[in-house]
C-alpha atoms as a PDB file:
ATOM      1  CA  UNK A   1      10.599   5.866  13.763  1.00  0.00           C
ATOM      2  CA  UNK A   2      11.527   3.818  10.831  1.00  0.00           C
ATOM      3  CA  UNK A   3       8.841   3.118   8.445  1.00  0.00           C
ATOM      4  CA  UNK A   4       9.288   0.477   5.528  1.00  0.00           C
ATOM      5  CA  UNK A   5       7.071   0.891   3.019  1.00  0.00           C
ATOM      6  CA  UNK A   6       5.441  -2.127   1.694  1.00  0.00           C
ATOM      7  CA  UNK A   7       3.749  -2.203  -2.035  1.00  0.00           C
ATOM      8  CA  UNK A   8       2.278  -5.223  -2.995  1.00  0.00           C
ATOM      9  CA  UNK A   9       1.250  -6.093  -6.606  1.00  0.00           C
ATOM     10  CA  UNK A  10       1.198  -9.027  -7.985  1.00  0.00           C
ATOM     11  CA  UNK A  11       0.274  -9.822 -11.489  1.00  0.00           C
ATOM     12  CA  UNK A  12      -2.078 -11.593 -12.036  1.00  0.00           C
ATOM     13  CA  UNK A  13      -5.484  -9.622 -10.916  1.00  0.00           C
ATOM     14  CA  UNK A  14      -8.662 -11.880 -12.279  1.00  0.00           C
ATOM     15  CA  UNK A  15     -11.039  -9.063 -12.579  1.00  0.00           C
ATOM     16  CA  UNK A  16      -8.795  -6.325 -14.460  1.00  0.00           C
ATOM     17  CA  UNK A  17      -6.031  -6.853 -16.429  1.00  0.00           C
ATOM     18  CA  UNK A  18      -2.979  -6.099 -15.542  1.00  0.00           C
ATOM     19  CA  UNK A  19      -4.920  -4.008 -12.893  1.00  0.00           C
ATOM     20  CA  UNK A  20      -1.767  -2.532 -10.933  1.00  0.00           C
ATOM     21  CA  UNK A  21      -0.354  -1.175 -14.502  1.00  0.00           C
ATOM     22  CA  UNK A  22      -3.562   0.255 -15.394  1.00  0.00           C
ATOM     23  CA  UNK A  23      -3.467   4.182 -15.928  1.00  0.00           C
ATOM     24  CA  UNK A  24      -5.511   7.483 -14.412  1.00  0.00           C
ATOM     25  CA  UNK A  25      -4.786  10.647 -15.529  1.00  0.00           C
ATOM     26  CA  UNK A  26      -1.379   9.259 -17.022  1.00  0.00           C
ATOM     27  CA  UNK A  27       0.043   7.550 -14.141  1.00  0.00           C
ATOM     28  CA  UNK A  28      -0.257   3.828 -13.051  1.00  0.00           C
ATOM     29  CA  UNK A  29      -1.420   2.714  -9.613  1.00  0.00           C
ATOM     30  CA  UNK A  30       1.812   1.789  -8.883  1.00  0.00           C
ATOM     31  CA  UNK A  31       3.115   4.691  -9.611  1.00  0.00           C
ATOM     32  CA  UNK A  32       0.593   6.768  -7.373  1.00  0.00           C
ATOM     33  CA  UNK A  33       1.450   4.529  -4.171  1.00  0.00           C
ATOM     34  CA  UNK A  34       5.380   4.979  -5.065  1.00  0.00           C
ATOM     35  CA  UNK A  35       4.541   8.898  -5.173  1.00  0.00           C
ATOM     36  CA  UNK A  36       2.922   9.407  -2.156  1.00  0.00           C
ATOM     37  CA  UNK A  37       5.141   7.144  -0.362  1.00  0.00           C
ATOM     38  CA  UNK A  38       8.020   9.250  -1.338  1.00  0.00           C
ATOM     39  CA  UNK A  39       6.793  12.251  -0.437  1.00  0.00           C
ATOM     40  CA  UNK A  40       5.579  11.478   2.916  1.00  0.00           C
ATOM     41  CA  UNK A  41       7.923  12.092   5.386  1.00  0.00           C
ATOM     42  CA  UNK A  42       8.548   8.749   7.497  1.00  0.00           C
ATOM     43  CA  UNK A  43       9.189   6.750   4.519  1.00  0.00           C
ATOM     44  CA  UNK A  44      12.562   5.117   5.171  1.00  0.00           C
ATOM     45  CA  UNK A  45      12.050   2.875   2.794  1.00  0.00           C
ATOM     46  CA  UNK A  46       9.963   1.802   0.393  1.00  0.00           C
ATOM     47  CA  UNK A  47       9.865  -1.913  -1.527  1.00  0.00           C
ATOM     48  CA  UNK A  48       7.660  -3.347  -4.174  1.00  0.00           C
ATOM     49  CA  UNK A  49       6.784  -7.093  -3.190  1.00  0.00           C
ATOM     50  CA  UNK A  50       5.683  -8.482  -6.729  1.00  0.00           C
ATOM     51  CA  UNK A  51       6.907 -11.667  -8.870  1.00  0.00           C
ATOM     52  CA  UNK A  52       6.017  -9.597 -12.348  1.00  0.00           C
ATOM     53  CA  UNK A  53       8.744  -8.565 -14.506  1.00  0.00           C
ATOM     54  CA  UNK A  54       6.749  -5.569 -16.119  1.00  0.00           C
ATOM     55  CA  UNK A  55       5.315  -4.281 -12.402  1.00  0.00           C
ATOM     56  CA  UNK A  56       9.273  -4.739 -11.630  1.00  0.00           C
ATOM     57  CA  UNK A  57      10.034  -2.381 -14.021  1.00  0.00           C
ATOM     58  CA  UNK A  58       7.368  -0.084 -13.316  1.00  0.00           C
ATOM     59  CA  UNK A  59       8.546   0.389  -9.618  1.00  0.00           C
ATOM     60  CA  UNK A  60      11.905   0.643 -11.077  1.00  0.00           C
ATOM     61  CA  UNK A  61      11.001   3.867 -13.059  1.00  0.00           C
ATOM     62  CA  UNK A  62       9.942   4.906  -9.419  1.00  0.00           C
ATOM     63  CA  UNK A  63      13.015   3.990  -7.635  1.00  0.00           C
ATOM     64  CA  UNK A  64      11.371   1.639  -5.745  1.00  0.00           C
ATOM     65  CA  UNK A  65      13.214  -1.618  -4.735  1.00  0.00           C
ATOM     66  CA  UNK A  66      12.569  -4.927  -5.355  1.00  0.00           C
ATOM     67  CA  UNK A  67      11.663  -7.574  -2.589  1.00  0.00           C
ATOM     68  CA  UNK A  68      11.545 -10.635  -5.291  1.00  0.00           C
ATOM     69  CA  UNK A  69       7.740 -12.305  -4.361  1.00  0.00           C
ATOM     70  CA  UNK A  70       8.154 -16.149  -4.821  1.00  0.00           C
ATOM     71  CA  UNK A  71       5.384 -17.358  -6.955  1.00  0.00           C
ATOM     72  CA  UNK A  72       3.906 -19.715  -4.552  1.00  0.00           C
ATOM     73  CA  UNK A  73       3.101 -15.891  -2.975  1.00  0.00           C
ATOM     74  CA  UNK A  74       1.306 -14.713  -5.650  1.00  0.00           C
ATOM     75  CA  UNK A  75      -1.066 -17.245  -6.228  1.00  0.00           C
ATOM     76  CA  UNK A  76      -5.112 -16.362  -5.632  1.00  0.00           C
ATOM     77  CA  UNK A  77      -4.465 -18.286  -2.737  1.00  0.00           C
ATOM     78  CA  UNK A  78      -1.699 -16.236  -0.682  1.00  0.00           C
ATOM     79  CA  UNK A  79      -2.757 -13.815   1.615  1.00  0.00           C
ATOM     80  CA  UNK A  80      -1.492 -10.380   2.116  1.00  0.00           C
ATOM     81  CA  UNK A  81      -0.619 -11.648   5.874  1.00  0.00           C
ATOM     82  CA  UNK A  82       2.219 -14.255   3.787  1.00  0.00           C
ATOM     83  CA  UNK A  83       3.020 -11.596   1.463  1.00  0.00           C
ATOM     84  CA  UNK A  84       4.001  -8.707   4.552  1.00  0.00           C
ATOM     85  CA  UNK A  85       5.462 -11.645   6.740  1.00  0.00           C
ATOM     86  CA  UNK A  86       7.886 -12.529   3.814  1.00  0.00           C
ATOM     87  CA  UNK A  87       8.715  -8.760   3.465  1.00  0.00           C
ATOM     88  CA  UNK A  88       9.584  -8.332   7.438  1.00  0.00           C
ATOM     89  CA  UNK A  89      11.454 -11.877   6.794  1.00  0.00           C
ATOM     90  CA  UNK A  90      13.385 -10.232   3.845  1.00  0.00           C
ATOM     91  CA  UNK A  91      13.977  -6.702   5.699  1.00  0.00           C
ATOM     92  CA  UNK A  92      15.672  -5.611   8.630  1.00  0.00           C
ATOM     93  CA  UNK A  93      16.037  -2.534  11.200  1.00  0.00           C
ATOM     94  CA  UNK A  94      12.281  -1.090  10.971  1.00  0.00           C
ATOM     95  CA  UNK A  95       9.914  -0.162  13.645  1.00  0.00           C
ATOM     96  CA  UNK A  96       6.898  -0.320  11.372  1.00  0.00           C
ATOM     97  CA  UNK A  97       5.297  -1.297   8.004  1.00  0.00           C
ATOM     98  CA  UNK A  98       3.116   0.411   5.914  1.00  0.00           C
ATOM     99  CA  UNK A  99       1.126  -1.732   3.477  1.00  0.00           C
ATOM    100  CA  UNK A 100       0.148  -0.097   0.451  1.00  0.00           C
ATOM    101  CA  UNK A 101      -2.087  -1.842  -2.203  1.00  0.00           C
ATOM    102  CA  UNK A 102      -2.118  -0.163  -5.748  1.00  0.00           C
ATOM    103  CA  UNK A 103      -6.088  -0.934  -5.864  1.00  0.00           C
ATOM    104  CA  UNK A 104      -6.183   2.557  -3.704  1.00  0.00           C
ATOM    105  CA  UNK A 105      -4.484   4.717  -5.757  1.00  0.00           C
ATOM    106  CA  UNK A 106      -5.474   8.648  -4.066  1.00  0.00           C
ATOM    107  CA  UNK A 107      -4.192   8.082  -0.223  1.00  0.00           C
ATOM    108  CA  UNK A 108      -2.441  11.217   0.280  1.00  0.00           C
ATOM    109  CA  UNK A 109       1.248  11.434   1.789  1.00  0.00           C
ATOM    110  CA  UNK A 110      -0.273  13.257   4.318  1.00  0.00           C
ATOM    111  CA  UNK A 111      -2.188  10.813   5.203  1.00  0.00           C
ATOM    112  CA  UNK A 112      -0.182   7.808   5.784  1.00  0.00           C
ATOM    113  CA  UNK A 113       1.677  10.644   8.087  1.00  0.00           C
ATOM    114  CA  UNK A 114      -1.231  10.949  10.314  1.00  0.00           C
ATOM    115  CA  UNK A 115      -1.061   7.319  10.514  1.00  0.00           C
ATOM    116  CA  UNK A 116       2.551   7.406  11.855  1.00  0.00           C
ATOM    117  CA  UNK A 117       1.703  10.011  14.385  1.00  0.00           C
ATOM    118  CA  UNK A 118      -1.445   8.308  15.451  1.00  0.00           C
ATOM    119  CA  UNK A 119       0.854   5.293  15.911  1.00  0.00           C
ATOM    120  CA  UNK A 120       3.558   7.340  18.081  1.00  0.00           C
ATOM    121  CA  UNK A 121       1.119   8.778  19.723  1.00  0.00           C
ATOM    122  CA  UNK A 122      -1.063   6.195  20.955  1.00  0.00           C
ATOM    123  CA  UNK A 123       1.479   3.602  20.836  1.00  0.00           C
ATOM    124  CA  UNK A 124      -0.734   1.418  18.748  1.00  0.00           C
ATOM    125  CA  UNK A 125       0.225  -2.170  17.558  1.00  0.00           C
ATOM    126  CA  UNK A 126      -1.914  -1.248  14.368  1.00  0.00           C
ATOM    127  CA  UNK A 127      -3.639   1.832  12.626  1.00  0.00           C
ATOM    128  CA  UNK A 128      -6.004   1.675  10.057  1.00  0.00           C
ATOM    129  CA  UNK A 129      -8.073   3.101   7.268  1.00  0.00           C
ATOM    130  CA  UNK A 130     -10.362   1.887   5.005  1.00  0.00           C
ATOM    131  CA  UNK A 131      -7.958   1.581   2.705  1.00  0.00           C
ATOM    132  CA  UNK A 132      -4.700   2.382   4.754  1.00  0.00           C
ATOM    133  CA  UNK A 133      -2.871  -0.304   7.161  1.00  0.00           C
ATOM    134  CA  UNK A 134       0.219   0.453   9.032  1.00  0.00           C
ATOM    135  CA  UNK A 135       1.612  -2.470  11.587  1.00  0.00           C
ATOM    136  CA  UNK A 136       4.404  -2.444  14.343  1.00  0.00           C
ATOM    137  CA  UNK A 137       7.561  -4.633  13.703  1.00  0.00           C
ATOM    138  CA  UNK A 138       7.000  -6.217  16.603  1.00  0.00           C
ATOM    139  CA  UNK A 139       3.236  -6.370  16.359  1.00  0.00           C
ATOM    140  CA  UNK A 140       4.149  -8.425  13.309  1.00  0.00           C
ATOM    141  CA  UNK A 141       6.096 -10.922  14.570  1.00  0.00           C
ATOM    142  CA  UNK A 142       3.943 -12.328  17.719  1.00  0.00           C
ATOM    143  CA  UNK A 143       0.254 -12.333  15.478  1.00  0.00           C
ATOM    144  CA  UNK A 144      -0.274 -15.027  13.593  1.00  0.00           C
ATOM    145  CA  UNK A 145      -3.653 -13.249  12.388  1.00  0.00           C
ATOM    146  CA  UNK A 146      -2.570  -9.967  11.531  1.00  0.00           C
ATOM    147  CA  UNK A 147      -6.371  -9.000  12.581  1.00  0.00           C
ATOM    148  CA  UNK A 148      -6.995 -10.888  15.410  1.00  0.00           C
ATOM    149  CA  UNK A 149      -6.547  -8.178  18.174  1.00  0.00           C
ATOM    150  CA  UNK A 150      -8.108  -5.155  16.971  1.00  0.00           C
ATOM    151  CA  UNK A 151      -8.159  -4.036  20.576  1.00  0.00           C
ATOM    152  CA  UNK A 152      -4.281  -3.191  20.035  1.00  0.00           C
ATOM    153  CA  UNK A 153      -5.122  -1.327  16.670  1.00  0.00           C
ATOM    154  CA  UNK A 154      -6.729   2.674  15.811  1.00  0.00           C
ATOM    155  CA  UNK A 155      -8.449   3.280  13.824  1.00  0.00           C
ATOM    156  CA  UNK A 156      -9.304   6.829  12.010  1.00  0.00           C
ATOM    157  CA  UNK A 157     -11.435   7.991   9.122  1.00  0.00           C
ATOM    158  CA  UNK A 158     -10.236   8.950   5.629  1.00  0.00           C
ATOM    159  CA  UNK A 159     -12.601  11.039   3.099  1.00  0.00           C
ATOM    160  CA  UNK A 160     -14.232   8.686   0.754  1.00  0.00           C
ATOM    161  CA  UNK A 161     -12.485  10.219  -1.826  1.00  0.00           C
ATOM    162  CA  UNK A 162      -9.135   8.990  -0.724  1.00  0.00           C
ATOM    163  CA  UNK A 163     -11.017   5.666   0.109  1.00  0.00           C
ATOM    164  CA  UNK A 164     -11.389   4.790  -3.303  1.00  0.00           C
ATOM    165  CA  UNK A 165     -11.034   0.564  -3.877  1.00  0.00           C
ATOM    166  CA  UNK A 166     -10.546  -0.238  -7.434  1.00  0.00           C
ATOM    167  CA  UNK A 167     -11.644  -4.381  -7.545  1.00  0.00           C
ATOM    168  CA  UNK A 168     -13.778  -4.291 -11.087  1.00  0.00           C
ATOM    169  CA  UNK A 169     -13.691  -2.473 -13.914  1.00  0.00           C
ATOM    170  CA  UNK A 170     -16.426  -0.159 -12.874  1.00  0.00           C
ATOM    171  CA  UNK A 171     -14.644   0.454  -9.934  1.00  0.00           C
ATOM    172  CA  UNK A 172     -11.599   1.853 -12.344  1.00  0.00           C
ATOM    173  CA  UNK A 173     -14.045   3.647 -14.233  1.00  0.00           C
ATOM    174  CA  UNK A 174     -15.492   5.517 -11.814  1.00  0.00           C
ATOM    175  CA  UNK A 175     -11.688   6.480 -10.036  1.00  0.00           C
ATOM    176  CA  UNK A 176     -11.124   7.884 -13.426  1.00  0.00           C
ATOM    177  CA  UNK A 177     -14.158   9.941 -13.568  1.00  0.00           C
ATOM    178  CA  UNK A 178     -13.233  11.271  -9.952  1.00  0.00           C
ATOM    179  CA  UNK A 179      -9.783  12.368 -11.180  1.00  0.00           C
ATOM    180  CA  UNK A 180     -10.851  13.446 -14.268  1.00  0.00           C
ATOM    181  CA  UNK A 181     -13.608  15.506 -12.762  1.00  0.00           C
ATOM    182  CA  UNK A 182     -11.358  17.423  -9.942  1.00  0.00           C
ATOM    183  CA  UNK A 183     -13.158  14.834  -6.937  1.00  0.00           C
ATOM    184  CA  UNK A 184     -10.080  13.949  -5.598  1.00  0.00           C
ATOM    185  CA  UNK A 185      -6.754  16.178  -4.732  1.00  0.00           C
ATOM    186  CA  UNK A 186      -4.012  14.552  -6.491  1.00  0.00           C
ATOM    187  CA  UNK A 187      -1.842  17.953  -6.621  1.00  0.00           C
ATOM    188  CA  UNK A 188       0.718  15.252  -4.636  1.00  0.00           C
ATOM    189  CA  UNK A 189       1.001  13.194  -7.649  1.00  0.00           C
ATOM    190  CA  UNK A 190       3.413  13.473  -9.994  1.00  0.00           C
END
């Protein structure tokens, strides 16, 4: 199965600056969705949908490649449904996509892994978890509500560690404390 690997970041977060940038433990939350990504093991690709020169060259220093968001896509008003659309649009030859959001920095490889096998093995349109959303090619291309028929979808529960949804700068605060404080396994990251 041929996963792409979709991170999304644009740049201009309202509640924290520069949010996808921001740093725990010495690594950005790009740069903790690139790692796991890479090291999970049906990542056949994996692209960084932003229109930010500096989260550009973040994912760069990740070898991640560039799917060039226009800006009209990363506006407060675009939704992640445009932003993975324009990704299938710009991408060709998958059987899946992963979507992975910077703002949940400590999913596992392993985990998006269970997602893929849940996937094979159920033949699900759509797996999800809290913070974790993987979608069939084709599922993609006949919904225009990428949520609209959770029958089709499985779902399966992640530790609320891994769960972890940084929106405010509490929220980044606390993430910090977990990692700094040995509540989350990030022996993955690197």
């Amino acid at each position: 199965m041929r996963i792409l690997f979709l991170v999304v970041a644009r740049g201009g977060s309202k509640r924290i600056h520069r949010k996808n940038l921001q740093r725990i433990n010495g690594i950005s939350l790009l740069g903790y969705k690139a790692s796991a990504a890479k090291k999970s093991r049906y990542c056949s690709q994996i692209t960084l949908s932003t229109e930010d020169q500096e989260i550009a060259k973040e994912g760069n220093c990740y070898g991640i490649s560039l799917t060039k968001r226009p800006s009209h896509l990363a506006s407060d008003t675009a939704t992640t449904e445009d932003v993975v659309r324009h990704a299938q649009e710009a991408w060709e030859g998958f059987d899946a996509i992963m979507l992975l959001e910077p703002s949940s920095p400590f999913v596992p490889p392993w985990r998006y892994d269970q997602a893929v096998e849940l996937m094979i093995k159920t033949s699900a349109n759509f797996v999800f978890g809290h913070v974790l959303y993987l979608f069939s090619w084709e599922y993609l291309q006949f919904r225009a509500d990428l949520y609209d028929n959770l029958n089709a979808a499985h779902y399966f529960d992640m530790p609320t560690s891994e769960a972890v949804d940084i929106d405010t700068p509490h929220d980044l605060e606390h993430a910090r404390w977990l990692a700094a404080n040995g509540y989350v396994d990030l022996s993955w990251a690197t």
